[in-house]
N, C-alpha and C. Protein backbone atom coordinates (compact mmCIF):
# COMPACT_ATOMS: atom_id res chain seq x y z
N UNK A 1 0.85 -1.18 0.00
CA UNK A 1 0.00 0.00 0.00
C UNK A 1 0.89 1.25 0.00
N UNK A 2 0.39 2.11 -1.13
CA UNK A 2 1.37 3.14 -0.49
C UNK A 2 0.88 4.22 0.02
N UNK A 3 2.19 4.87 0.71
CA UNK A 3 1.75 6.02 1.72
C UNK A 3 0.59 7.00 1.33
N UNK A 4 0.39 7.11 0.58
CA UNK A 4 -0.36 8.63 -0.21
C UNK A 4 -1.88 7.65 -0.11
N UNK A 5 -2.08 6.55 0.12
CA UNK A 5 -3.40 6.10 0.28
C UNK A 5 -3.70 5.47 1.49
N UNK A 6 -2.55 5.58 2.44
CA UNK A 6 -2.96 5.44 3.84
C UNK A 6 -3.38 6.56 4.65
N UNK A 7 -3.20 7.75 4.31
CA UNK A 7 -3.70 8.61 5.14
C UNK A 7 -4.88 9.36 4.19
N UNK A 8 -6.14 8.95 4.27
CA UNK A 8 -7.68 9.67 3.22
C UNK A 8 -7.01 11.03 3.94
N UNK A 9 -7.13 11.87 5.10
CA UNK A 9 -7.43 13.13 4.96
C UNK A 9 -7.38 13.40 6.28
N UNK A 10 -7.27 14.77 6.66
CA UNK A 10 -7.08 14.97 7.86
C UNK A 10 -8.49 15.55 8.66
N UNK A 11 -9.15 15.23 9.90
CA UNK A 11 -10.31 15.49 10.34
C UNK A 11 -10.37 17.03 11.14
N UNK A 12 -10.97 17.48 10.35
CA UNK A 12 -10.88 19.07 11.44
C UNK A 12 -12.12 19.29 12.02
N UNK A 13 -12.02 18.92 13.41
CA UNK A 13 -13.31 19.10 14.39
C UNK A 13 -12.67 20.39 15.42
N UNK A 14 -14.03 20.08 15.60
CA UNK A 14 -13.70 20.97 17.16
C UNK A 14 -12.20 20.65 18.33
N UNK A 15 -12.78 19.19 18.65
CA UNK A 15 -11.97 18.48 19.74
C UNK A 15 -10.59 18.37 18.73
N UNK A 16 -10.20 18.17 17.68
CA UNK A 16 -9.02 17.93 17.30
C UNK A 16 -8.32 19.17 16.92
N UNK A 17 -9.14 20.30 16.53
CA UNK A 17 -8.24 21.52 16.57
C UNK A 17 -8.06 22.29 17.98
N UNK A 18 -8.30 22.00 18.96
CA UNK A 18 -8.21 21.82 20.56
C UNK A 18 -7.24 20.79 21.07
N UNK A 19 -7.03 19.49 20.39
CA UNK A 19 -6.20 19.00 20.78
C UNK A 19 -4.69 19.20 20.01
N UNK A 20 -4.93 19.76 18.97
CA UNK A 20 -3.77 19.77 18.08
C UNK A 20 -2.98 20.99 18.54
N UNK A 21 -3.61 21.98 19.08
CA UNK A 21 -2.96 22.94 19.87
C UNK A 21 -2.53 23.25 21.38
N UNK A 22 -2.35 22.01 22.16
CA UNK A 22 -1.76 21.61 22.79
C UNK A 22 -0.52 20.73 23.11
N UNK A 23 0.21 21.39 23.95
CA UNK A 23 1.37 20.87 24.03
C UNK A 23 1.62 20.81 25.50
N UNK A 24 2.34 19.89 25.63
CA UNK A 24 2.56 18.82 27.13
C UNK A 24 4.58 19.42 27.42
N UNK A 25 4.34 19.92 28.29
CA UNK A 25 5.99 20.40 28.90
C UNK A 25 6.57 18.74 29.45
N UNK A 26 8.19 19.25 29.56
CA UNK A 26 9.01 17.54 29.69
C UNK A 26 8.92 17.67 31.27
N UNK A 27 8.55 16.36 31.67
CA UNK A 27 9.09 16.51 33.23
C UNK A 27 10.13 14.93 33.02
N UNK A 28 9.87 14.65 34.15
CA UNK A 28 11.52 14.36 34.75
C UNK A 28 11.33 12.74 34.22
N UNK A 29 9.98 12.12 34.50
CA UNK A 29 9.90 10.85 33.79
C UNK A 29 9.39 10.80 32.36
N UNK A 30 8.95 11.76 31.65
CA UNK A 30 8.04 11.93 30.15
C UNK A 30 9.28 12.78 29.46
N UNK A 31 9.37 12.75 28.58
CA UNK A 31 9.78 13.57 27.67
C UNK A 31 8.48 14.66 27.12
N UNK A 32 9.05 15.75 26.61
CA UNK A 32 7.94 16.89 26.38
C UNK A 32 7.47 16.20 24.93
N UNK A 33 5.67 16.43 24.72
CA UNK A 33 5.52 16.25 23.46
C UNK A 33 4.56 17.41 22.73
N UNK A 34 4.23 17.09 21.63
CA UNK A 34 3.81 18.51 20.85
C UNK A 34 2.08 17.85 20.79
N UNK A 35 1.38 18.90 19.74
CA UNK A 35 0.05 18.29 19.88
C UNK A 35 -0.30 17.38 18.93
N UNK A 36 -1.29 16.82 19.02
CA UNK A 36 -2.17 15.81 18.48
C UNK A 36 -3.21 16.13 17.15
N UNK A 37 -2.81 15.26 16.27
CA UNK A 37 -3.65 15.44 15.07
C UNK A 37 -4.33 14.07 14.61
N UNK A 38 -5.52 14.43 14.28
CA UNK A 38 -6.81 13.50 13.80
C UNK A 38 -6.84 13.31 12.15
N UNK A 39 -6.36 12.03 11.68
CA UNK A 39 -6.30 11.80 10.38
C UNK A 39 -7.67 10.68 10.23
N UNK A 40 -8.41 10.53 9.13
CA UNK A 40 -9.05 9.07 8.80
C UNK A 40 -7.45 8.46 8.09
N UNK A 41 -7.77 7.55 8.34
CA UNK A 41 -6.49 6.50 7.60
C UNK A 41 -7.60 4.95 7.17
N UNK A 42 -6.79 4.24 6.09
CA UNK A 42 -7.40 3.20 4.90
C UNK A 42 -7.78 2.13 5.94
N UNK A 43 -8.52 1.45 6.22
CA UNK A 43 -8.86 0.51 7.62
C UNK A 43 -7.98 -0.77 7.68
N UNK A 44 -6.81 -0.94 6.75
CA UNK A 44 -6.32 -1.57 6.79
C UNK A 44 -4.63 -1.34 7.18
N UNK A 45 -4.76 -0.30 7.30
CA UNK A 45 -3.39 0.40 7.79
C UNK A 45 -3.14 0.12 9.19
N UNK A 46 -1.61 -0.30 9.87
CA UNK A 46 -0.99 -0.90 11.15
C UNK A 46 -0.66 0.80 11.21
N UNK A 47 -0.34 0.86 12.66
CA UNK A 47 -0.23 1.77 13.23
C UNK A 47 1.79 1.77 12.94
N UNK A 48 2.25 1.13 12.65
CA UNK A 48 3.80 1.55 12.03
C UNK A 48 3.70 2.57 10.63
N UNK A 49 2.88 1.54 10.29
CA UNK A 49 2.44 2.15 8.34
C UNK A 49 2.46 3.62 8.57
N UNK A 50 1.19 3.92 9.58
CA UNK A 50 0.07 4.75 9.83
C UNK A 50 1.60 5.96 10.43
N UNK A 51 2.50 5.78 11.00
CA UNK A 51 3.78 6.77 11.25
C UNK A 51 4.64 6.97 10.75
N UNK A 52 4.76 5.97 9.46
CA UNK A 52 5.98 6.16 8.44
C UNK A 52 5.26 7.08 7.71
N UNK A 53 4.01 6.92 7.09
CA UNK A 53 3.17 7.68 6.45
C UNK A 53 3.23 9.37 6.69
N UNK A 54 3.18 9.25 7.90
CA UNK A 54 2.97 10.87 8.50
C UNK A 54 4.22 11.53 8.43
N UNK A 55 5.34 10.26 8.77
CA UNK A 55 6.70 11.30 9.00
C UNK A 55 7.39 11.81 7.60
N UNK A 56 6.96 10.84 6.68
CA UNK A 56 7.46 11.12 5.15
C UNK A 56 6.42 12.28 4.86
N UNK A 57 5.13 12.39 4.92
CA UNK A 57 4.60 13.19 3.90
C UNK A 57 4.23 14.79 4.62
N UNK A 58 4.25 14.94 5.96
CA UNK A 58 4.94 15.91 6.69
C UNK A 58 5.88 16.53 7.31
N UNK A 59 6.83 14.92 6.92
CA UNK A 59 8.38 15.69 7.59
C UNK A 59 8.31 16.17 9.18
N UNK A 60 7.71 15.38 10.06
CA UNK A 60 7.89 15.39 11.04
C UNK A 60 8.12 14.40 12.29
N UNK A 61 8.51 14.57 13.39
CA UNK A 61 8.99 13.08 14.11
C UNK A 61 7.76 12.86 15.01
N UNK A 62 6.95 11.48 14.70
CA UNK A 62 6.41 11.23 15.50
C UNK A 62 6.02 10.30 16.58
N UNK A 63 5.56 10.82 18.03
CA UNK A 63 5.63 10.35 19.10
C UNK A 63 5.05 8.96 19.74
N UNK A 64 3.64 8.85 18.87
CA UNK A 64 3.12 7.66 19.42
C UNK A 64 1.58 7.84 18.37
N UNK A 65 0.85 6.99 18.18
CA UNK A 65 -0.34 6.57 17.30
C UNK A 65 -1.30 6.10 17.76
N UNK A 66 -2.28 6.57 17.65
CA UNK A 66 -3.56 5.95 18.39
C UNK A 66 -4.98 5.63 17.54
N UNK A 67 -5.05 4.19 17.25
CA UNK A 67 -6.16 4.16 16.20
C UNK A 67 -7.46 3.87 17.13
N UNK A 68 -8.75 3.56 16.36
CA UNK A 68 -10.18 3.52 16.63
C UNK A 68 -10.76 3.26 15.36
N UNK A 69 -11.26 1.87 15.48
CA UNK A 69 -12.40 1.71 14.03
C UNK A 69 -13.92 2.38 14.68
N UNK A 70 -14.59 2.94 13.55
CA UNK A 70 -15.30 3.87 13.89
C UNK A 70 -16.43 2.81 13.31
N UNK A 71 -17.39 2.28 13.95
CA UNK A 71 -18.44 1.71 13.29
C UNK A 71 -19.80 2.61 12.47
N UNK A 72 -19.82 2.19 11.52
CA UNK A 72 -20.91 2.84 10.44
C UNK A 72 -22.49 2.54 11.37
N UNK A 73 -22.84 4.16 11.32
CA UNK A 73 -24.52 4.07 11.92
C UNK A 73 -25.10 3.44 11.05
N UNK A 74 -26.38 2.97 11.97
CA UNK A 74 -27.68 2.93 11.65
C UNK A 74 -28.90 3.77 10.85
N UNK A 75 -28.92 3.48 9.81
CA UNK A 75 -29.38 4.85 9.05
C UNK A 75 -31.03 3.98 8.40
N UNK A 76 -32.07 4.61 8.41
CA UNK A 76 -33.37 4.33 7.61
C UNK A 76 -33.89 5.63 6.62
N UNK A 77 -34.20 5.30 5.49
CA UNK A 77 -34.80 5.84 4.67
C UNK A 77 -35.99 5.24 4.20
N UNK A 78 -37.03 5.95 4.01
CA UNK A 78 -38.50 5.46 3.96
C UNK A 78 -37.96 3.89 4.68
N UNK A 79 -38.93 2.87 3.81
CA UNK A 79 -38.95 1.64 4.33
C UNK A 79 -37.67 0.86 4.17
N UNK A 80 -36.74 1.20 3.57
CA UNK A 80 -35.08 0.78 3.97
C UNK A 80 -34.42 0.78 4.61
N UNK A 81 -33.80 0.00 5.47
CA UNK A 81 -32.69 -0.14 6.40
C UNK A 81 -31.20 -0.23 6.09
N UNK A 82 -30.60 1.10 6.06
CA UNK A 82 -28.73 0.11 6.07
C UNK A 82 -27.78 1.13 7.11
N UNK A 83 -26.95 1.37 6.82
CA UNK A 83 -26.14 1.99 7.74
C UNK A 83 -24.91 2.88 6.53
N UNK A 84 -24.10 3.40 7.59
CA UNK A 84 -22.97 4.37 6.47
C UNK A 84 -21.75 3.23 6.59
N UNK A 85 -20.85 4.00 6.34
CA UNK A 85 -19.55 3.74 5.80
C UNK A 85 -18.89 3.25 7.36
N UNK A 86 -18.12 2.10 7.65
CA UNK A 86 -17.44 2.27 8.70
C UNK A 86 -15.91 2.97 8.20
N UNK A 87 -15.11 3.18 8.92
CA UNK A 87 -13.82 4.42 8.92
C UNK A 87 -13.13 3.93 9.97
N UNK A 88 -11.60 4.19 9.83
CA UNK A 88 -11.06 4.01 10.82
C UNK A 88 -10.16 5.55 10.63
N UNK A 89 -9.93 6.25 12.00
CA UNK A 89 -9.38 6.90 12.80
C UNK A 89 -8.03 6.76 13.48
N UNK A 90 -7.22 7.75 13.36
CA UNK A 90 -5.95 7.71 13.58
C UNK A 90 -5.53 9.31 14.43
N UNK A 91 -5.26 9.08 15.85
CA UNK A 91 -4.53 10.02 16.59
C UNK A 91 -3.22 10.26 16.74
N UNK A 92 -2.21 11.15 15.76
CA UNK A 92 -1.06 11.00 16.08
C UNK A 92 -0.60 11.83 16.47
N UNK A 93 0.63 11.59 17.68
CA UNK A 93 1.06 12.85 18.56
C UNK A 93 2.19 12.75 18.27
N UNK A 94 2.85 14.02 18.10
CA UNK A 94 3.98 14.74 17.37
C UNK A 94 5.19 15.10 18.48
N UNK A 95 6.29 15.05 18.28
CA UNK A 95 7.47 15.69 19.30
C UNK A 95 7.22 16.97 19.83
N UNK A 96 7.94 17.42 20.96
CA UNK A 96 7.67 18.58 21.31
C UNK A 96 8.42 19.92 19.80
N UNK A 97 8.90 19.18 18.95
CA UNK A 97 9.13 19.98 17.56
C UNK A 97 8.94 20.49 16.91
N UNK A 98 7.95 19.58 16.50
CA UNK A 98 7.47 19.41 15.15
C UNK A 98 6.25 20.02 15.24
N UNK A 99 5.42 20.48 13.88
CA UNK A 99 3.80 21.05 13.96
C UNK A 99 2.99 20.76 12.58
N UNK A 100 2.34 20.37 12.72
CA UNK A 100 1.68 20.05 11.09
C UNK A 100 0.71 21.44 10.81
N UNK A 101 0.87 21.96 9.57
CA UNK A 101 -0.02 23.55 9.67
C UNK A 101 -1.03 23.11 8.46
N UNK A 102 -1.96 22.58 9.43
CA UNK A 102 -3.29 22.04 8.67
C UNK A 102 -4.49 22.73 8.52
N UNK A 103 -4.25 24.22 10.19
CA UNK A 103 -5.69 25.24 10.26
C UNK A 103 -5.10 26.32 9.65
C-alpha cells in the first residue's frame, strides 16, 4: 500500500483543533511532546504504516499513534434499512518539535 493512500485526509473538528494545539511540557519521567492530530487512515493500515506515512509526507517526528475503528450508523430511509460507511481513525502525537499547519 502506499503512503499517499494510507492517510484519506485529515479530520478538522472541534476536539481535534483543541487538541492539536496543545502541548505537554518535559518533566523528569516523560519527555515533552507537541500536539495531536486527527487523520481518517485506509482501515487496513498498522499503526507503524500509519507513522511512516505521517513522517514522510509531513516531515515530522512522531511520538506515538492511536487508532479507533469507527463503526458505520444505523441509518433508515423510507422503508429501507442500512447503515454508512465504517472508517477508521488515527490520533497521532507529534514531538515537542514538530507542527503540522493544517488550520
Amino acid at each position: 500500500m502506499d503512503i499517499f493512500h494510507i492517510i484519506k485526509r485529515p479530520l478538522v473538528t472541534e476536539k481535534g483543533t483543541h487538541q492539536a494545539g496543545k502541548h505537554y511540557e518535559a518533566t523528569r519521567t516523560k519527555a515533552a511532546r507537541g500536539g495531536a492530530y486527527t487523520f481518517e487512515v485506509h482501515p487496513e493500515a498498522s499503526k507503524p504504516t500509519i507513522r511512516q506515512a505521517i513522517e514522510k509526507i509531513y516531515n515530522v517526528r512522531v511520538v506515538t499513534v492511536r487508532t479507533a475503528n469507527c463503526l458505520g450508523k444505523a441509518r433508515r430511509v423510507r422503508l429501507s434499512k442500512g447503515t454508512t460507511r465504517a472508517w477508521k481513525k488515527a490520533v497521532v502525537v507529534l514531538d515537542a518539535n514538530s507542527h503540522i499547519d493544517l488550520f
